[in-house]
C-alpha atoms as a PDB file:
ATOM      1  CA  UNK A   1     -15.767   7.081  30.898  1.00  0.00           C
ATOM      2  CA  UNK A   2     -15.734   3.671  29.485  1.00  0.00           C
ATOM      3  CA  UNK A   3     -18.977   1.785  28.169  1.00  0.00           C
ATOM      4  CA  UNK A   4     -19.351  -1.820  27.942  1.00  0.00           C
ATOM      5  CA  UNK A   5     -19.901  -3.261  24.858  1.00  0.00           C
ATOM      6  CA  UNK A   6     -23.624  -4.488  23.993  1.00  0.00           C
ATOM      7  CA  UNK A   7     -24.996  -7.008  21.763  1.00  0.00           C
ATOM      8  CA  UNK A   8     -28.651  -7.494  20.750  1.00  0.00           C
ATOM      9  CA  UNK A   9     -30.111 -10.359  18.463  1.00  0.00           C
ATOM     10  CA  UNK A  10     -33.572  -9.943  16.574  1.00  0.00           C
ATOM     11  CA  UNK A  11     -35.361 -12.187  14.548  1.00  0.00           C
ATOM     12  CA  UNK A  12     -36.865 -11.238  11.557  1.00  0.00           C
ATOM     13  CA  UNK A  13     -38.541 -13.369   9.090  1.00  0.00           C
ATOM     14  CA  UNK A  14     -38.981 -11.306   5.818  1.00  0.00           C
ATOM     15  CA  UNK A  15     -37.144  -8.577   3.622  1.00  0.00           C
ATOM     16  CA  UNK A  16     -39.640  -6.242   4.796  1.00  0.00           C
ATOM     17  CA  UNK A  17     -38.922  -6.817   8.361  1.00  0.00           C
ATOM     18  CA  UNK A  18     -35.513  -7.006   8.231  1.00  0.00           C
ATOM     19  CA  UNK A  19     -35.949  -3.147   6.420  1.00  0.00           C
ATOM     20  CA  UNK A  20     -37.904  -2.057   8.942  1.00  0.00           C
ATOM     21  CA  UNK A  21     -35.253  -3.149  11.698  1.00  0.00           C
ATOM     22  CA  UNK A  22     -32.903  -1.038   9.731  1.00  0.00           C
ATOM     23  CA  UNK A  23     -35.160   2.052   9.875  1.00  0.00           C
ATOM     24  CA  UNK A  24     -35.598   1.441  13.960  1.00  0.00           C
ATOM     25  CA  UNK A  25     -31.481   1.378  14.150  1.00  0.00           C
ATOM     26  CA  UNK A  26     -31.693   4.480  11.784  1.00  0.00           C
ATOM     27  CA  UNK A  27     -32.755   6.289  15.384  1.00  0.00           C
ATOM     28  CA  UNK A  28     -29.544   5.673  17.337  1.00  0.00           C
ATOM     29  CA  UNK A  29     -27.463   7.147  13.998  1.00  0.00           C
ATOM     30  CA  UNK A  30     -25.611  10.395  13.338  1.00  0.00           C
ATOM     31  CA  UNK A  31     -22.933  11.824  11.339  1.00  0.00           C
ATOM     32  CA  UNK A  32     -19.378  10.609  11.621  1.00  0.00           C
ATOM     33  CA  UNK A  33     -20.660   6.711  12.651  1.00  0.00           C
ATOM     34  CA  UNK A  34     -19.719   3.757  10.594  1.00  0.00           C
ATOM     35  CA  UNK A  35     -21.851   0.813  10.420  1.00  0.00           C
ATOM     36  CA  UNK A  36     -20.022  -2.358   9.374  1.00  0.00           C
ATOM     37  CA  UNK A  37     -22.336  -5.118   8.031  1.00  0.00           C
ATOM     38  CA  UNK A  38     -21.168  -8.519   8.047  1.00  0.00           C
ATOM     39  CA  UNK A  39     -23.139 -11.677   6.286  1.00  0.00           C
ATOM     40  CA  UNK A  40     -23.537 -13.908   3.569  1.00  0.00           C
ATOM     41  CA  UNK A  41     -24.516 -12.475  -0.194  1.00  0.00           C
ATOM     42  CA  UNK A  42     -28.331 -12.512   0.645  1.00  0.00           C
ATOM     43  CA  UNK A  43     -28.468 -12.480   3.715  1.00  0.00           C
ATOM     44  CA  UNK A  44     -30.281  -9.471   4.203  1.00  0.00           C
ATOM     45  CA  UNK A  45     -27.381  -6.197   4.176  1.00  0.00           C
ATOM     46  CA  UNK A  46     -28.927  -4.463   1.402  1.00  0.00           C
ATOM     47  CA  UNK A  47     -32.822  -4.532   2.692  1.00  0.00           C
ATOM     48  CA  UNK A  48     -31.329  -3.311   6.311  1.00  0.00           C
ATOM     49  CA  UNK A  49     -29.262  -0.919   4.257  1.00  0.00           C
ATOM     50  CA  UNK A  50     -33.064   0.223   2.966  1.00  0.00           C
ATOM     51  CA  UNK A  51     -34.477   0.184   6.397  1.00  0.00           C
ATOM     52  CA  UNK A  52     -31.317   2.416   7.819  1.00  0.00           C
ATOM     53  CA  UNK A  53     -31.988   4.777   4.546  1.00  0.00           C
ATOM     54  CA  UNK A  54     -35.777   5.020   5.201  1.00  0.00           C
ATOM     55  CA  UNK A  55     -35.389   6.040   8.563  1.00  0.00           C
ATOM     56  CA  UNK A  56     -32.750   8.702   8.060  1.00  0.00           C
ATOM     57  CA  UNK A  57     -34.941  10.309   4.694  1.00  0.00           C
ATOM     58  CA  UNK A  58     -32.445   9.488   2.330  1.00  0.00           C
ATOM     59  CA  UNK A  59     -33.589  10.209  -1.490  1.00  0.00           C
ATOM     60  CA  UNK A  60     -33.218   7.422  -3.813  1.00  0.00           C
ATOM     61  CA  UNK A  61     -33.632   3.568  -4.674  1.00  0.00           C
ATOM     62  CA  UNK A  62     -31.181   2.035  -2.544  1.00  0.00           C
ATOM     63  CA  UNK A  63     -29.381  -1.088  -4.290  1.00  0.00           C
ATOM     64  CA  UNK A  64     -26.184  -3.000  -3.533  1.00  0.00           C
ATOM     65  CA  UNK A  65     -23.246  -1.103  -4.656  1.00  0.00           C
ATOM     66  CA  UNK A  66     -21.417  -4.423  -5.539  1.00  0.00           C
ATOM     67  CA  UNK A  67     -20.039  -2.924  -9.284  1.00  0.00           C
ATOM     68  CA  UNK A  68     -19.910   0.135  -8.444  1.00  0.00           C
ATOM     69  CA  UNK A  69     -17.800   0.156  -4.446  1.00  0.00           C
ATOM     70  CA  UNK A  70     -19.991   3.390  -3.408  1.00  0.00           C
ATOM     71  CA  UNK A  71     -23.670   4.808  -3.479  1.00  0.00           C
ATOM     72  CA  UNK A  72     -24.068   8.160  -1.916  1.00  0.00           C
ATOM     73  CA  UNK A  73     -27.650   8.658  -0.628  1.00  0.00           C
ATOM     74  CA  UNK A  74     -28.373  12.673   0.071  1.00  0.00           C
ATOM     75  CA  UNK A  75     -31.681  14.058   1.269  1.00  0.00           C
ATOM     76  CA  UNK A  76     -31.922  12.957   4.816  1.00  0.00           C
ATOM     77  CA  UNK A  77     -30.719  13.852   7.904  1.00  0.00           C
ATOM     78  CA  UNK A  78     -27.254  13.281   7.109  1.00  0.00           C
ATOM     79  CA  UNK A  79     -25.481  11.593   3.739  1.00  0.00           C
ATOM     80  CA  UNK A  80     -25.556   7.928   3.659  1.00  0.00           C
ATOM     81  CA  UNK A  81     -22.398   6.266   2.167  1.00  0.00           C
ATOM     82  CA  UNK A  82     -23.258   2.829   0.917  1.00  0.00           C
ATOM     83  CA  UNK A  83     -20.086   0.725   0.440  1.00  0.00           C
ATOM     84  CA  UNK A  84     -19.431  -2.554  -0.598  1.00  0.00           C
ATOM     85  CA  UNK A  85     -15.963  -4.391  -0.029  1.00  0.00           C
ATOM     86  CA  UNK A  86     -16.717  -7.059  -1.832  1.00  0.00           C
ATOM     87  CA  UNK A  87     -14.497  -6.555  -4.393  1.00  0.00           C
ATOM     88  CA  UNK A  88     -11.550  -4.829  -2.056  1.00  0.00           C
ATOM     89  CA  UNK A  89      -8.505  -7.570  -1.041  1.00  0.00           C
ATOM     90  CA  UNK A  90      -6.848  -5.275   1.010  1.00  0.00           C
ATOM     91  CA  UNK A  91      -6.495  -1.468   3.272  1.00  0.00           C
ATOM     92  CA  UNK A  92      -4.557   0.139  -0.013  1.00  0.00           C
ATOM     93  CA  UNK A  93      -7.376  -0.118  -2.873  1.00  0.00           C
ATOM     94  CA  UNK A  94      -9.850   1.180   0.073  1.00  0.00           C
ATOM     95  CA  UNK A  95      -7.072   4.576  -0.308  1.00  0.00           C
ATOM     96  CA  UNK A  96      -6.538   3.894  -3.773  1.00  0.00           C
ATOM     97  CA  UNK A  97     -10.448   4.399  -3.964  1.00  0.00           C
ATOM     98  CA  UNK A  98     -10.467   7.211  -2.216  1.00  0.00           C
ATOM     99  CA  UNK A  99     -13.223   5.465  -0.180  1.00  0.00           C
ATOM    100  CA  UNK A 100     -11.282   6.912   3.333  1.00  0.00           C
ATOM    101  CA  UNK A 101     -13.200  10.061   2.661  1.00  0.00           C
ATOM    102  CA  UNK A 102     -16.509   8.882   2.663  1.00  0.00           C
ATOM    103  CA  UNK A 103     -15.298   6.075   5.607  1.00  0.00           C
ATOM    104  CA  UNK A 104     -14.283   9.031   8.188  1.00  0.00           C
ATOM    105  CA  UNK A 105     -16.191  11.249   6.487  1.00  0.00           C
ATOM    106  CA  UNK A 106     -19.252  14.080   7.251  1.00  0.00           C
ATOM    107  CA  UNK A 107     -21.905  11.452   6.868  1.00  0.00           C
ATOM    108  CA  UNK A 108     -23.272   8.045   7.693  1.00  0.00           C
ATOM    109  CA  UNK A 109     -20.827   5.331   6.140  1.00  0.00           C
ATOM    110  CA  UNK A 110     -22.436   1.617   5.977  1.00  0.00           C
ATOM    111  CA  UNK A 111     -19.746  -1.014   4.874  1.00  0.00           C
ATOM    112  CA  UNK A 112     -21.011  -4.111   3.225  1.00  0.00           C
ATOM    113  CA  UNK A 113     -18.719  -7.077   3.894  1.00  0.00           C
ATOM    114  CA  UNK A 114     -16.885  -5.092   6.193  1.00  0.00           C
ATOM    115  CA  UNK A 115     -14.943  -8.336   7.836  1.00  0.00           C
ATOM    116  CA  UNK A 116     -12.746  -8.278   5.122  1.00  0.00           C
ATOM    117  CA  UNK A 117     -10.622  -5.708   6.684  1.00  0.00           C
ATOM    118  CA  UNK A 118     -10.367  -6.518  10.275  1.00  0.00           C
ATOM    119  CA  UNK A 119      -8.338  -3.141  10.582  1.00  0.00           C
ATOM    120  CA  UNK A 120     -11.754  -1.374   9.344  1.00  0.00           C
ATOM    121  CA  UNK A 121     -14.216  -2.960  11.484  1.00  0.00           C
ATOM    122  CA  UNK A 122     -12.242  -2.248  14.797  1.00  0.00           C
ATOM    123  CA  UNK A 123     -13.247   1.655  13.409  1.00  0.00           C
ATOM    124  CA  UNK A 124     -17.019   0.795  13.526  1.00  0.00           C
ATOM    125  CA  UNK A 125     -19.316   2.264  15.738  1.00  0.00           C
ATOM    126  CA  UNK A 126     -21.909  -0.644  15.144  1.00  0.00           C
ATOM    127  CA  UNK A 127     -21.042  -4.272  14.153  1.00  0.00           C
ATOM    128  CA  UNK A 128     -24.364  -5.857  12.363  1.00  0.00           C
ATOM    129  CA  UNK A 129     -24.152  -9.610  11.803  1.00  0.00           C
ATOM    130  CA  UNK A 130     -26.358 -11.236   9.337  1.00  0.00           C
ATOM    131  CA  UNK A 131     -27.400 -15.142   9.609  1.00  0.00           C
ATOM    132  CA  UNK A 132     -29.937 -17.381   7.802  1.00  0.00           C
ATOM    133  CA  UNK A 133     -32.459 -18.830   9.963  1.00  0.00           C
ATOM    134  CA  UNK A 134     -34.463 -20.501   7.299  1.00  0.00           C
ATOM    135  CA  UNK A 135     -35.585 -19.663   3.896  1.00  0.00           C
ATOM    136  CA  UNK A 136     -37.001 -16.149   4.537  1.00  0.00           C
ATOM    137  CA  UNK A 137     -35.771 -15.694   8.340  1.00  0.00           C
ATOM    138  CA  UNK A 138     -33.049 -13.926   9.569  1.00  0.00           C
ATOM    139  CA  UNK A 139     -31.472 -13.864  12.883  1.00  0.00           C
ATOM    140  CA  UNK A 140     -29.398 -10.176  13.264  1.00  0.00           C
ATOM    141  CA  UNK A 141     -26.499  -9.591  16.158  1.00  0.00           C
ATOM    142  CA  UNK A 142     -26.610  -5.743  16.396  1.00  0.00           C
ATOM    143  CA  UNK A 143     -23.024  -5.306  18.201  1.00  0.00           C
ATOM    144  CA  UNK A 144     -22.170  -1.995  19.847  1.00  0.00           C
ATOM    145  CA  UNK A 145     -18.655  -1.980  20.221  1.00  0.00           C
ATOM    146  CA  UNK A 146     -17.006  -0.854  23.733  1.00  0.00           C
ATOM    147  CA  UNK A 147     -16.171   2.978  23.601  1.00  0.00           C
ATOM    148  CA  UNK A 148     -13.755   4.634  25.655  1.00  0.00           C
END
């Protein structure tokens, strides 16, 4: 069976509702998916990235993982593996990383600049795009890729 792809846009217009969009998407979660997050640096990943942690019971302060690639989150309902690309050029340092485990892994992988590897993103079981709409707003595509 084949579902069609879905898209959903929500405004928020602080940190603390963009977290607490993160903790409603928490809901639709489970282990295996991969979340790729797409945006500008402040734009809002890390504070959904809060939200997503919140909801699932995660232990832990949740930061951006920007030095150090990976932050593994235990304690709720399922491991949360907080990755940032930021600092990956291409596929091989994501092996060389050993970052595929976590990726395809038992737990709930959210990639941080995850449209640097177009090859990774078509794996994504949720596409969330991050815009500014103002100084403090945000305006958040929620994409839903097609499965088969």
């Amino acid at each position: 069976m084949s579902m069609k792809e879905s898209i959903e846009v929500y405004k928020t217009e602080s940190p603390e509702e963009t977290e607490a969009l993160g903790e409603q998407i928490s809901e639709e979660l489970s282990e295996g998916d991969c979340v790729g997050l797409i945006g500008e640096l402040g734009s809002g990943k890390t504070h959904f990235v809060r939200g997503l942690a919140k909801g699932l019971g995660s232990k832990g302060f949740i930061k951006s993982p920007s030095f150090t690639i990976i932050n593994i989150y235990d304690g709720g309902r399922a491991p949360l593996f907080h990755i940032d690309l930021y600092r990956i050029s291409n596929i091989e340092e994501i092996y060389e990383a050993g970052l595929e485990e976590y990726i395809y892994g038992k737990g709930i992988s959210v990639i941080e600049w995850a449209d640097k590897l177009p090859s990774l993103l078509r794996e994504c079981t949720m596409i969330v795009r991050f815009s500014y709409s103002g100084e403090t707003g945000r305006t958040i595509h929620v994409e839903r890729p097609a499965s088969n």
